[in-house]
Protein backbone atom coordinates (compact mmCIF):
# COMPACT_ATOMS: atom_id res chain seq x y z
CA UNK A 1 16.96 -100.55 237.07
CA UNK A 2 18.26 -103.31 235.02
CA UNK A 3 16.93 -106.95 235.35
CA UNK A 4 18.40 -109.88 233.31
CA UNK A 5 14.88 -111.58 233.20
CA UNK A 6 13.34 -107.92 231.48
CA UNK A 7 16.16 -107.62 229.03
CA UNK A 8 15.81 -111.15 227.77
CA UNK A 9 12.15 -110.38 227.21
CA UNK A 10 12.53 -107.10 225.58
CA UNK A 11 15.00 -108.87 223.58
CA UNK A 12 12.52 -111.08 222.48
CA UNK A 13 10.01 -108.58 221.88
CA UNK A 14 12.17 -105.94 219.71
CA UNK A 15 13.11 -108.52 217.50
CA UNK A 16 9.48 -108.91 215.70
CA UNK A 17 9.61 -105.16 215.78
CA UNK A 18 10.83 -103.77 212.58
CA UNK A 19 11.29 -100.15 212.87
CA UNK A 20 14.28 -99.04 214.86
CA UNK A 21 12.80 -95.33 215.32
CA UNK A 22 9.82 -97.19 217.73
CA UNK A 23 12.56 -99.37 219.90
CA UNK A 24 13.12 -97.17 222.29
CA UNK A 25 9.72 -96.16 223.24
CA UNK A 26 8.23 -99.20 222.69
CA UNK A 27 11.37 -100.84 225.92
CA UNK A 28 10.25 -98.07 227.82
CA UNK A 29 6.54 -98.11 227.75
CA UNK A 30 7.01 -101.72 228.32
CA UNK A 31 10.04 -101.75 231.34
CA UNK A 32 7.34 -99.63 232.79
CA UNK A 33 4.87 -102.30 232.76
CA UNK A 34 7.38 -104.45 234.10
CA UNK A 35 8.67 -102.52 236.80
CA UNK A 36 4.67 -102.11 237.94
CA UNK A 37 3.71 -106.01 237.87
CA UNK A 38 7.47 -106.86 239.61
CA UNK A 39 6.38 -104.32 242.55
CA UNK A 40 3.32 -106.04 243.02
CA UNK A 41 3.91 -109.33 243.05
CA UNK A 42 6.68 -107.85 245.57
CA UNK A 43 4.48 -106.05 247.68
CA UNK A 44 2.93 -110.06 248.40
CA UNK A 45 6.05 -111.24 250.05
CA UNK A 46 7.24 -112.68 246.64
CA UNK A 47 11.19 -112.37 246.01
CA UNK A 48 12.75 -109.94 243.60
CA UNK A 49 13.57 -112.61 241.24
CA UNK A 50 10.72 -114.40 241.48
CA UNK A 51 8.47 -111.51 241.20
CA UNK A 52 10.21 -110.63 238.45
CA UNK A 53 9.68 -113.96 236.54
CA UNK A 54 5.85 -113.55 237.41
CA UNK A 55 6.19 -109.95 235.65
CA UNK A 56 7.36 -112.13 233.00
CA UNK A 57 5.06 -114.29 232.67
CA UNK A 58 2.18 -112.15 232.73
CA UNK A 59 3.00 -109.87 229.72
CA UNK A 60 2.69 -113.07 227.92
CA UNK A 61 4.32 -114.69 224.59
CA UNK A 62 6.84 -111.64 223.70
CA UNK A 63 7.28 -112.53 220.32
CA UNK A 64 3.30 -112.17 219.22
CA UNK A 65 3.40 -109.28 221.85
CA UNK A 66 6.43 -107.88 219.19
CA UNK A 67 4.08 -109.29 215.98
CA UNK A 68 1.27 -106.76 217.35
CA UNK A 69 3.14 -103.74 218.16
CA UNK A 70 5.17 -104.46 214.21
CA UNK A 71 1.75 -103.61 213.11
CA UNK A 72 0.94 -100.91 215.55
CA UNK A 73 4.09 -98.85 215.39
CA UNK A 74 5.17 -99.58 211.51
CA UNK A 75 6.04 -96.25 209.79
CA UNK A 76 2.93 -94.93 207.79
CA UNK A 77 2.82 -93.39 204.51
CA UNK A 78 0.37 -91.02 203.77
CA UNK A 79 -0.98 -92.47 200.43
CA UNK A 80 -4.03 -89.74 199.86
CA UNK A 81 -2.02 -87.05 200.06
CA UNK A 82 0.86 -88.74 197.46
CA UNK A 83 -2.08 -89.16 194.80
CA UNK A 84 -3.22 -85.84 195.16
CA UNK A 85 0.51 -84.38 194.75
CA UNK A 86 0.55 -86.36 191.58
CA UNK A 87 -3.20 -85.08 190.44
CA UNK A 88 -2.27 -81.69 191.20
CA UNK A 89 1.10 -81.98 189.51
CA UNK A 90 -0.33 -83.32 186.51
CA UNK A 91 -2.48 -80.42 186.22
CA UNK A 92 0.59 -78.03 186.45
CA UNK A 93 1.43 -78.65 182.71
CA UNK A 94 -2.20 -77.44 181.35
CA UNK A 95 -1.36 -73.95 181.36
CA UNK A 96 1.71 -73.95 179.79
CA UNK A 97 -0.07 -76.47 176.48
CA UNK A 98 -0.99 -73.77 173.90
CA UNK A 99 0.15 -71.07 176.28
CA UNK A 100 3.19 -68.46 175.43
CA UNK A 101 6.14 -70.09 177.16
CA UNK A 102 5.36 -72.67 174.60
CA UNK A 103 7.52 -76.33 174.70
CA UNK A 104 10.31 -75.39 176.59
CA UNK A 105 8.44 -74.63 179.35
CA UNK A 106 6.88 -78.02 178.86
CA UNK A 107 10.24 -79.53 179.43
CA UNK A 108 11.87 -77.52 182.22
CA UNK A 109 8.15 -77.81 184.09
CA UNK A 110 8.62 -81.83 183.87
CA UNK A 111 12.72 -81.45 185.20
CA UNK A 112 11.01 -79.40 188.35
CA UNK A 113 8.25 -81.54 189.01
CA UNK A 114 10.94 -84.98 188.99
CA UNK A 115 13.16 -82.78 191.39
CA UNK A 116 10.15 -81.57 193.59
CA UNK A 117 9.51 -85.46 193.64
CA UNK A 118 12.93 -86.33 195.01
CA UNK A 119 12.98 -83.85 197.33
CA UNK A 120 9.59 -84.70 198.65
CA UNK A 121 10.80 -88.60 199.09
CA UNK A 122 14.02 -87.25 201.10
CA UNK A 123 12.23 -85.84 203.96
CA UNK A 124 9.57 -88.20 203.81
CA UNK A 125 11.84 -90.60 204.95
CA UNK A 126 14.22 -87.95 206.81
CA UNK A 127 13.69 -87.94 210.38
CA UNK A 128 12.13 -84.23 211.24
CA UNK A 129 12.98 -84.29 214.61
CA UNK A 130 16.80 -83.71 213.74
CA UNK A 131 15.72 -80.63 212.81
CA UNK A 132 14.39 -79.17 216.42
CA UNK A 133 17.35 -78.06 217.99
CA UNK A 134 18.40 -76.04 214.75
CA UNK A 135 16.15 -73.37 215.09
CA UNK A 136 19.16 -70.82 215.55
CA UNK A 137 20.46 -72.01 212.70
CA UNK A 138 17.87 -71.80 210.74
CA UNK A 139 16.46 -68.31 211.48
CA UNK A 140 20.02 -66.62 211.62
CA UNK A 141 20.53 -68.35 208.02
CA UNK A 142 16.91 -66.51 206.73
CA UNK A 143 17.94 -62.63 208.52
CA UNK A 144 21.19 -63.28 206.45
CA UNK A 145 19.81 -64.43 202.86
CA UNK A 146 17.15 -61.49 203.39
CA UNK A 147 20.05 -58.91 203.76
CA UNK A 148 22.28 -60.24 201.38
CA UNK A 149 18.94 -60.08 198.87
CA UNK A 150 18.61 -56.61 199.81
CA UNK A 151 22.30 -55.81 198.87
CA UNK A 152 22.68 -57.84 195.48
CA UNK A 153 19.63 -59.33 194.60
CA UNK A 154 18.77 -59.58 191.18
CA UNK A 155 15.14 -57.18 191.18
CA UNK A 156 12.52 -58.09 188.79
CA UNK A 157 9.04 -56.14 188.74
CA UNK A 158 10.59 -54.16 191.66
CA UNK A 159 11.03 -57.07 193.97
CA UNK A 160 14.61 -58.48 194.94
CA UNK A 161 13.24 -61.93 195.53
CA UNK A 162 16.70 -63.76 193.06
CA UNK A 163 20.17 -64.57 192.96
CA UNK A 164 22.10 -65.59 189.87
CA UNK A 165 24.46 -68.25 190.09
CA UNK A 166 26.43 -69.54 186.76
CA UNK A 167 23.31 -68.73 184.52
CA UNK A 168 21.16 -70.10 186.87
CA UNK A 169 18.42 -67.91 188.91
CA UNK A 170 17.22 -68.97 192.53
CA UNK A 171 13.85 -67.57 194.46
CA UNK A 172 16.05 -67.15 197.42
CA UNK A 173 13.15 -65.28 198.97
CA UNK A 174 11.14 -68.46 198.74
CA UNK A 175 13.73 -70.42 200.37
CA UNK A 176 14.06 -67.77 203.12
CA UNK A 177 10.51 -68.49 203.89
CA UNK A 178 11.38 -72.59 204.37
CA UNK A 179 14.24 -71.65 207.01
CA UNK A 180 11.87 -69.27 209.19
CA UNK A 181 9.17 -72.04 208.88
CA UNK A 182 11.85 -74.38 210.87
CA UNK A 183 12.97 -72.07 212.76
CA UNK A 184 9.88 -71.11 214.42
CA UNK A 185 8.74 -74.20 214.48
CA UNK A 186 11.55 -75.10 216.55
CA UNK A 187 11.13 -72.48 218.98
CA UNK A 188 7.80 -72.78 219.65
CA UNK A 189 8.81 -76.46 221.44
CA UNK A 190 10.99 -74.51 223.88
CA UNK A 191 8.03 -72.52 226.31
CA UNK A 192 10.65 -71.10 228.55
CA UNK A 193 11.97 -68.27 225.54
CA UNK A 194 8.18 -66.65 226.24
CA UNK A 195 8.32 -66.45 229.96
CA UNK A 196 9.41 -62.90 231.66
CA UNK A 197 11.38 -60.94 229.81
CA UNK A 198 12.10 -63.29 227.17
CA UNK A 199 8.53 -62.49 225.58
CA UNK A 200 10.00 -58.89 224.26
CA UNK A 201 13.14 -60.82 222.44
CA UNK A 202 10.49 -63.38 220.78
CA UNK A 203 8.11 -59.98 219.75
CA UNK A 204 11.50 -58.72 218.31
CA UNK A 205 13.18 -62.05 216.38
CA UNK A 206 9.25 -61.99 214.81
CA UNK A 207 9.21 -58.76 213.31
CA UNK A 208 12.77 -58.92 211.77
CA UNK A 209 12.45 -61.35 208.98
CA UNK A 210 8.90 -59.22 208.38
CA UNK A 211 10.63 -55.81 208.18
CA UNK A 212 13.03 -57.09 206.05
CA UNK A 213 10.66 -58.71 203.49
CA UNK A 214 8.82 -55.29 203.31
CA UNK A 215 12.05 -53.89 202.75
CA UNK A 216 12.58 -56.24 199.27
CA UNK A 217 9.75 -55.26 198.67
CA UNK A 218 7.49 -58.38 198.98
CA UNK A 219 4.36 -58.24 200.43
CA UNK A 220 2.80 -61.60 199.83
CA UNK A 221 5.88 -63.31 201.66
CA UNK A 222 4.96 -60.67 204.59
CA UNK A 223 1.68 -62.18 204.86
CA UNK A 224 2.52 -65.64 204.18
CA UNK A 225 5.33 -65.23 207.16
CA UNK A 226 2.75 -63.74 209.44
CA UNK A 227 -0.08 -66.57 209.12
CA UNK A 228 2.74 -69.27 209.48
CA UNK A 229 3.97 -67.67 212.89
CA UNK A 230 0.66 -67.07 214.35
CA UNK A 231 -1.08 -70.24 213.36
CA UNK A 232 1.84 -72.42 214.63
CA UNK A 233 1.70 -70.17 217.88
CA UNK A 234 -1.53 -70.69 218.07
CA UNK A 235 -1.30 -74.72 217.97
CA UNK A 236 1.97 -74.57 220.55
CA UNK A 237 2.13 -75.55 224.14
CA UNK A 238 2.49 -72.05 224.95
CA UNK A 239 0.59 -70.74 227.98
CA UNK A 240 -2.89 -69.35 226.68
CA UNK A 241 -1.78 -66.02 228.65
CA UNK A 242 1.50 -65.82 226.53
CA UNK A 243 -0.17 -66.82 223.06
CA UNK A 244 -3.11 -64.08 224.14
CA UNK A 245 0.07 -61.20 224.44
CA UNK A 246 1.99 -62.37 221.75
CA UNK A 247 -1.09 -62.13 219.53
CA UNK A 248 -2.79 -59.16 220.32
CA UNK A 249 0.80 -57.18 220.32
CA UNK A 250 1.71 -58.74 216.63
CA UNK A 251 -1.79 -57.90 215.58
CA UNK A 252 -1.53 -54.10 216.95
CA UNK A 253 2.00 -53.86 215.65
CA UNK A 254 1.11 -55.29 212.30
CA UNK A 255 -2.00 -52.90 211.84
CA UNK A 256 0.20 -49.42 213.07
CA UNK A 257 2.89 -50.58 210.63
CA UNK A 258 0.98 -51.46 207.36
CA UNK A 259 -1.60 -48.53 207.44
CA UNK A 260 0.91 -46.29 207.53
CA UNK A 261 2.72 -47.25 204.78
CA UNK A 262 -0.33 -47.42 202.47
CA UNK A 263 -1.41 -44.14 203.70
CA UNK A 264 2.51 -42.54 202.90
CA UNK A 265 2.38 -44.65 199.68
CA UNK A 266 -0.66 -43.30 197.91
CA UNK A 267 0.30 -42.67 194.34
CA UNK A 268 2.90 -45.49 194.41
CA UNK A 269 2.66 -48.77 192.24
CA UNK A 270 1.94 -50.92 196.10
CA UNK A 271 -1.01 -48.48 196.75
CA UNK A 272 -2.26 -48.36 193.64
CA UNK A 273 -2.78 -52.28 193.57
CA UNK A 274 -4.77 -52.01 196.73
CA UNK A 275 -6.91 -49.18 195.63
CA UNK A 276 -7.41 -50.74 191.96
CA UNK A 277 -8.97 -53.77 193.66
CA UNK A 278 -11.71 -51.81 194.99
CA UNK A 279 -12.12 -49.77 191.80
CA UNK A 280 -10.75 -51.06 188.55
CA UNK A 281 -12.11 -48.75 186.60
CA UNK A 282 -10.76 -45.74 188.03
CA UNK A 283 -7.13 -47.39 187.32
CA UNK A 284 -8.06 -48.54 183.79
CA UNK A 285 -4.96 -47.56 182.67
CA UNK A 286 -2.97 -48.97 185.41
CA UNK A 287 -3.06 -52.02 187.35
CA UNK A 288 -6.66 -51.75 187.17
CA UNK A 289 -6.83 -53.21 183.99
CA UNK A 290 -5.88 -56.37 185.35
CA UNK A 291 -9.36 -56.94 186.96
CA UNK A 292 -11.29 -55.89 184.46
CA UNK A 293 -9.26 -57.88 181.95
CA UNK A 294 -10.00 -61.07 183.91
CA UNK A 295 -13.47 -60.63 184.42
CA UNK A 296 -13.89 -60.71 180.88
CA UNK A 297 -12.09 -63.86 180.22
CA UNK A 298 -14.19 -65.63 183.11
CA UNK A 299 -17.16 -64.55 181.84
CA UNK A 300 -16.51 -65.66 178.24
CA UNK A 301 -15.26 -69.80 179.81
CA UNK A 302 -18.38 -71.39 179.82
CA UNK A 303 -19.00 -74.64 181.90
CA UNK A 304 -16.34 -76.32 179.08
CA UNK A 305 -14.17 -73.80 178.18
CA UNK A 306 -12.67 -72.55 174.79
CA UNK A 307 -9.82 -75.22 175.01
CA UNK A 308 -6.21 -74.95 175.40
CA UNK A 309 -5.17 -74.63 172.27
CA UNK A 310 -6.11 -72.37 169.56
CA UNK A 311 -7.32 -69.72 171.57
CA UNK A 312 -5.48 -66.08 170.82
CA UNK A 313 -7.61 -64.65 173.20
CA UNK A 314 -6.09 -66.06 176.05
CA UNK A 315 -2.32 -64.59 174.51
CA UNK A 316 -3.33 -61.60 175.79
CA UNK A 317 -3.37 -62.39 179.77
CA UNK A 318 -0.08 -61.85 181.22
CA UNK A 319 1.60 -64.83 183.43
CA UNK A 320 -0.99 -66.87 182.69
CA UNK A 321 1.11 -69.82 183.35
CA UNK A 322 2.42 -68.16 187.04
CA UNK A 323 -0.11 -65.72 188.89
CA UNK A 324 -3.03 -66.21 186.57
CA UNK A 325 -3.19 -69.91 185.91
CA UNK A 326 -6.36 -70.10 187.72
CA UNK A 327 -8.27 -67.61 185.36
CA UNK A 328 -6.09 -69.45 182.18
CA UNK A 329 -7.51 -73.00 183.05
CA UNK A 330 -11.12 -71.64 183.85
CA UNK A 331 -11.26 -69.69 180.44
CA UNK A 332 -9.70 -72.32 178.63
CA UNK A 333 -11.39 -75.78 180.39
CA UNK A 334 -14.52 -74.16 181.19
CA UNK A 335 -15.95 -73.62 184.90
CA UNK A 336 -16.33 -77.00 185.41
CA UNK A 337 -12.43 -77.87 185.81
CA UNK A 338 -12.47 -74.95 188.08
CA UNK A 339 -14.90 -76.35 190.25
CA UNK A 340 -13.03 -79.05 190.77
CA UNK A 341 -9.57 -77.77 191.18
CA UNK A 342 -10.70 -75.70 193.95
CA UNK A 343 -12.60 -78.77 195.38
CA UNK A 344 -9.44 -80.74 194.84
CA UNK A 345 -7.10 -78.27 196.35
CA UNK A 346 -9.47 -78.38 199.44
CA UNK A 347 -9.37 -81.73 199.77
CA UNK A 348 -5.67 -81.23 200.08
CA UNK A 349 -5.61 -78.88 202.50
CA UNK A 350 -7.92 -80.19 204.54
CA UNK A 351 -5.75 -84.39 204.12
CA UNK A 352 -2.93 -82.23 205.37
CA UNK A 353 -5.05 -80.47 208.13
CA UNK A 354 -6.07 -83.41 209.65
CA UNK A 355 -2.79 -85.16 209.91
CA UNK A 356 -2.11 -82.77 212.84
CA UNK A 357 -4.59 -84.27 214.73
CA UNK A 358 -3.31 -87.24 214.46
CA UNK A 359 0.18 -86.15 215.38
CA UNK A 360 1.03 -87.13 219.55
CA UNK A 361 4.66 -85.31 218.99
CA UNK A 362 4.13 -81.38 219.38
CA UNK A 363 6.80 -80.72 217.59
CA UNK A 364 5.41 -82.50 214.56
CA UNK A 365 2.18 -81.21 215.00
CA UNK A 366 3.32 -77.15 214.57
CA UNK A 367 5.27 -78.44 211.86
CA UNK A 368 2.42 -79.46 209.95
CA UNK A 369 -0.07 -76.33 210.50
CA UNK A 370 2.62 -74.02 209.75
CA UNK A 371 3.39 -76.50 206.86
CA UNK A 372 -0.78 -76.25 205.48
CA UNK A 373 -0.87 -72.62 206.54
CA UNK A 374 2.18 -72.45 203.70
CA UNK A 375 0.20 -73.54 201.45
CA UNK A 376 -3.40 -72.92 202.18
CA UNK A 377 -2.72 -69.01 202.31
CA UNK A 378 -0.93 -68.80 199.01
CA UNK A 379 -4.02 -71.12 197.42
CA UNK A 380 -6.72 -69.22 198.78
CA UNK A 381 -5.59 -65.97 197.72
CA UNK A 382 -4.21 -66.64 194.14
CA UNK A 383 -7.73 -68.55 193.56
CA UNK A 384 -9.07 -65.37 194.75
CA UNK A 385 -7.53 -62.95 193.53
CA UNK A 386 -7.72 -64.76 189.86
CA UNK A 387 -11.37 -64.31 190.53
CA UNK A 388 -11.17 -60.71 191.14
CA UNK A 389 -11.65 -60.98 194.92
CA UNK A 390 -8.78 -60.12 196.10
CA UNK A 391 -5.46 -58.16 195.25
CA UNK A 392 -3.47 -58.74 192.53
CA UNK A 393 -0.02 -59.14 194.64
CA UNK A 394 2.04 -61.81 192.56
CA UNK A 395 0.77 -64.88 194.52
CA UNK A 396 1.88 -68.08 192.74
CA UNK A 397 -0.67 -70.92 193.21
CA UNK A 398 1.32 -73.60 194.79
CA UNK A 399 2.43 -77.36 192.65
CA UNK A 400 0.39 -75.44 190.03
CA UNK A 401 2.07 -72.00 188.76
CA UNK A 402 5.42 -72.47 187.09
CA UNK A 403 8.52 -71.91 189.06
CA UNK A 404 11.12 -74.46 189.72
CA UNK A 405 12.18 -72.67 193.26
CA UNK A 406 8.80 -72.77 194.75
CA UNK A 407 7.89 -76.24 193.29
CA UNK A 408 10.63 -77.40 195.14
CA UNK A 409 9.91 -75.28 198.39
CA UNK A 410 5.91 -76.78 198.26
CA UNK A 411 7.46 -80.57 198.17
CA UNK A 412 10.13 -79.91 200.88
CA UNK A 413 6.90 -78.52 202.88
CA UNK A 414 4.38 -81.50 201.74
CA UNK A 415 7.55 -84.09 202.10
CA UNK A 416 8.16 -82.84 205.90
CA UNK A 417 4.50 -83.02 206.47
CA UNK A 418 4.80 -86.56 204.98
CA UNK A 419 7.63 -87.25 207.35
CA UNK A 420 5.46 -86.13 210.33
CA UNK A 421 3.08 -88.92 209.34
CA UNK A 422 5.21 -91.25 208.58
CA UNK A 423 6.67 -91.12 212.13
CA UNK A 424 2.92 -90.52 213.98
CA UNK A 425 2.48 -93.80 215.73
CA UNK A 426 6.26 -94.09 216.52
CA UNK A 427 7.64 -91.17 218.07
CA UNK A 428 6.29 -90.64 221.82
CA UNK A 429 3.96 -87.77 222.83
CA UNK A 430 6.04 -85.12 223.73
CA UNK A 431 6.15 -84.20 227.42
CA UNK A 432 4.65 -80.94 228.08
C-alpha cells in the first residue's frame, strides 16, 4: 500500500544510504514498521492520514535514521582473509627459488598469482546471487567438459585432466570442479527437487560428474567433489529426513563402488598407490619409494632447514614445486616454517569457516562451506600425504603448488567467498 507521507520519508532515509544492494530491504523492513505504527494509531480513532503522519513522526529524524543504517548495512570487506591470501601467496614462490623449474617458473608463478588477484577482486565485488538460478547451466556445462575430456583430452601421468588451445594448456578438470561447486550450490536453495520422487533424480545428477571423474581417471577430484556435495548438503535447508537419505545412500553407494574397483585393480598403478602407503617397503621399487624417499628428507630438515639454495639433495624429489612443496619447504626451511604454514593455513580455513556463520542469506552460506571444503580437503591431504600419512594421489596444495589453472580456480573460490561477505549485512535472510 502506497502512502505519499512513507515515500517522502523513505526518500529521505535512502538518500544517507550508500549502497544500492541494501535499498530495497532496508524500504521494506522499514514500510513494515510503518504500516505497524499507522495501524495503531488507527486502531485509536485517529484518521488514515493523520495516523500516518504520527507513523512519521515516531520513526524519528530519517536522515540520521539513514546515517545509522550507512554504517550498519555498508558492504564489508573481509581484510584478514586478503592478508592471508597475500602471506600465503608470497610463500608460493619459495619452492620454485633454487628448485628445478628454475627462473622461468619464477616469472610465469608471478603472471598467475597477478591474474588469481584479478580474478579474486571480480567476484569480490560481483554480486553471487546472480549466480543461483544458473545451476542448470552450470552442472550441464561440467557433464559436458568431463566428456569432451574423456574424448580428447590431452593425458599426462594417465590422467586426462588438459586441453590444448594455441600452445596453451588448461586444467579443464579443475575448472569442471568450479561449475559443479555452483551448481550444487544452487540447487541445494531449491528444497522442493528432494521431495518424493525427485530425491532419486538428485541421487542420480550426484553420481554423474563422480563416475565420470573416475572415468579420467582422477581420484582426488572424486573426493574433493564428494566432500563439497555432502558438506554443502549438510549446511542446506533441506529437511533433516532428506539430508539423513541422501547421505546414508551416497555413503553406501560410494563404499560398494570404490571397494570394488580397488579389489578388481590389484596389480594396477591406482592400487598399488593405496597399498604402498601402508607398506613402502614392499613397493620399493614402485611408488613406494616415494614414502620412503620423503621420510628421509624430513628427517634430515632440522628446526632451520638446509636452505633453498644450494642444496642437490633436494634435486632429487620429484614435483617438489607441485605435490611435494610441503616436504621441499620443510627440508629446505627447517620444521619451524612448517609449523607455521600449517598453523597459517588453519587460520585460513578456519577465517573462511566462520564467515558462514555470519552469513543470514542461505544461499551464501552453502556457498562458502562448499567454498572452505574446496580448499580445506585438498590442504589437509597434500600436508598429509607430504608427511607420509596419507596417499600419494597428486593433490596440489592450494595458492601454494604451482599451477596457473588451479591458482586461478582457489581465487575464484576465495573471491566468491569474499563476495559472500562483502554482501553479509545487506542481503536479507533468506526465507525458508
Amino acid at each position: 500500500m502506497s502512502s505519499p507521507i512513507f515515500d517522502d520519508f523513505l526518500t529521505k532515509v535512502m538518500s544517507k544510504v550508500k549502497s544500492k544492494d541494501a535499498h530495497s530491504m532496508i524500504e521494506k523492513e522499514l514500510h513494515h514498521h510503518l504500516l505497524e505504527l499507522s495501524q495503531s494509531f488507527q486502531n485509536r480513532e485517529d484518521s488514515r492520514e493523520k495516523a500516518e503522519e504520527k507513523a512519521v513522526q515516531e520513526m524519528g529524524n530519517p536522515y540520521s535514521i539513514g546515517e545509522k543504517l550507512n554504517k550498519l548495512h555498508k558492504p564489508r570487506i573481509d581484510w584478514m582473509l586478503i592478508i592471508l591470501f597475500t602471506i600465503i601467496g608470497a610463500i608460493s614462490f619459495l619452492p620454485l627459488i633454487g628448485n628445478a623449474p628454475g627462473s622461468l617458473f619464477l616469472e610465469k608463478q608471478a603472471i598467475w598469482f597477478t591474474l588469481g588477484t584479478i580474478v579474486l577482486i571480480s567476484f569480490l565485488f560481483f554480486d553471487y546471487r546472480k549466480l543461483k538460478n544458473w545451476w542448470f547451466l552450470f552442472y550441464s556445462s561440467g557433464v559436458l567438459v568431463l566428456l569432451y575430456l574423456l574424448v580428447f583430452g590431452l593425458s599426462a601421468g594417465g590422467v586426462k585432466r588438459w586441453i590444448s588451445f594455441g600452445g596453451f594448456t588448461v586444467d579443464v578438470a579443475t575448472i569442471s570442479l568450479l561449475l559443479f561447486f555452483l551448481a550444487w550450490s544452487g540447487i541445494f536453495t531449491k528444497s522442493d527437487l528432494f521431495n518424493g520422487w525427485r530425491q532419486g533424480m538428485m541421487f542420480g545428477l550426484f553420481w554423474i560428474p563422480f563416475i565420470l571423474y573416475m572415468m579420467l581417471p582422477s581420484f582426488p577430484y572424486s573426493i574433493f567433489y564428494f566432500f563439497c556435495v555432502l558438506m554443502m548438503l549438510t549446511f542446506s535447508h533441506i529437511s533433516k529426513k532428506s539430508k539423513v537419505i541422501i547421505i546414508t545412500a551416497n555413503l553406501t553407494t560410494c563404499l560398494l563402488f570404490i571397494l570394488p574397483i580397488l579389489k578388481s585393480s590389484r596389480g594396477s598403478l591406482l592400487s598399488e598407490r593405496f597399498f604402498s602407503f601402508l607398506s613402502p617397503e614392499k613397493y620399493y621399487e614402485g611408488p613406494g619409494y616415494m614414502y620412503i624417499l620423503i621420510k628421509g628428507f624430513l628427517a634430515d630438515a632440522g628446526w632451520l632447514g638446509n636452505g633453498l639454495n644450494g642444496n642437490s639433495a633436494i634435486q632429487s624429489l620429484p614435483d617438489a614445486h607441485t605435490d611435494f612443496a610441503f616436504p621441499y619447504l620443510v627440508h629446505s626451511l627447517g620444521w619451524a616454517f612448517g609449523i607455521f604454514l600449517c598453523m597459517l593455513l588453519i587460520v585460513f580455513i578456519w577465517k573462511i569457516s566462520r564467515n558462514a556463520s555470519k552469513t543470514k542469506d542461505s544461499y551464501g552460506r552453502i556457498l562458502v562451506v562448499g567454498g572452505a571444503t574446496l580448499i580445506a580437503v585438498p590442504a589437509i591431504w597434500n600436508i598429509l600425504m607430504g608427511l607420509g600419512f596419507a596417499p600419494i594421489i597428486g593433490v596440489s596444495l592450494p595458492f601454494i603448488s604451482y599451477g596457473g589453472t588451479t591458482l586461478l580456480f582457489y581465487s575464484a573460490v576465495l573471491g566468491i567467498i569474499l563476495s559472500v561477505y562483502r554482501r553479509k549485512d545487506i542481503v536479507e535472510p533468506s526465507e525458508i
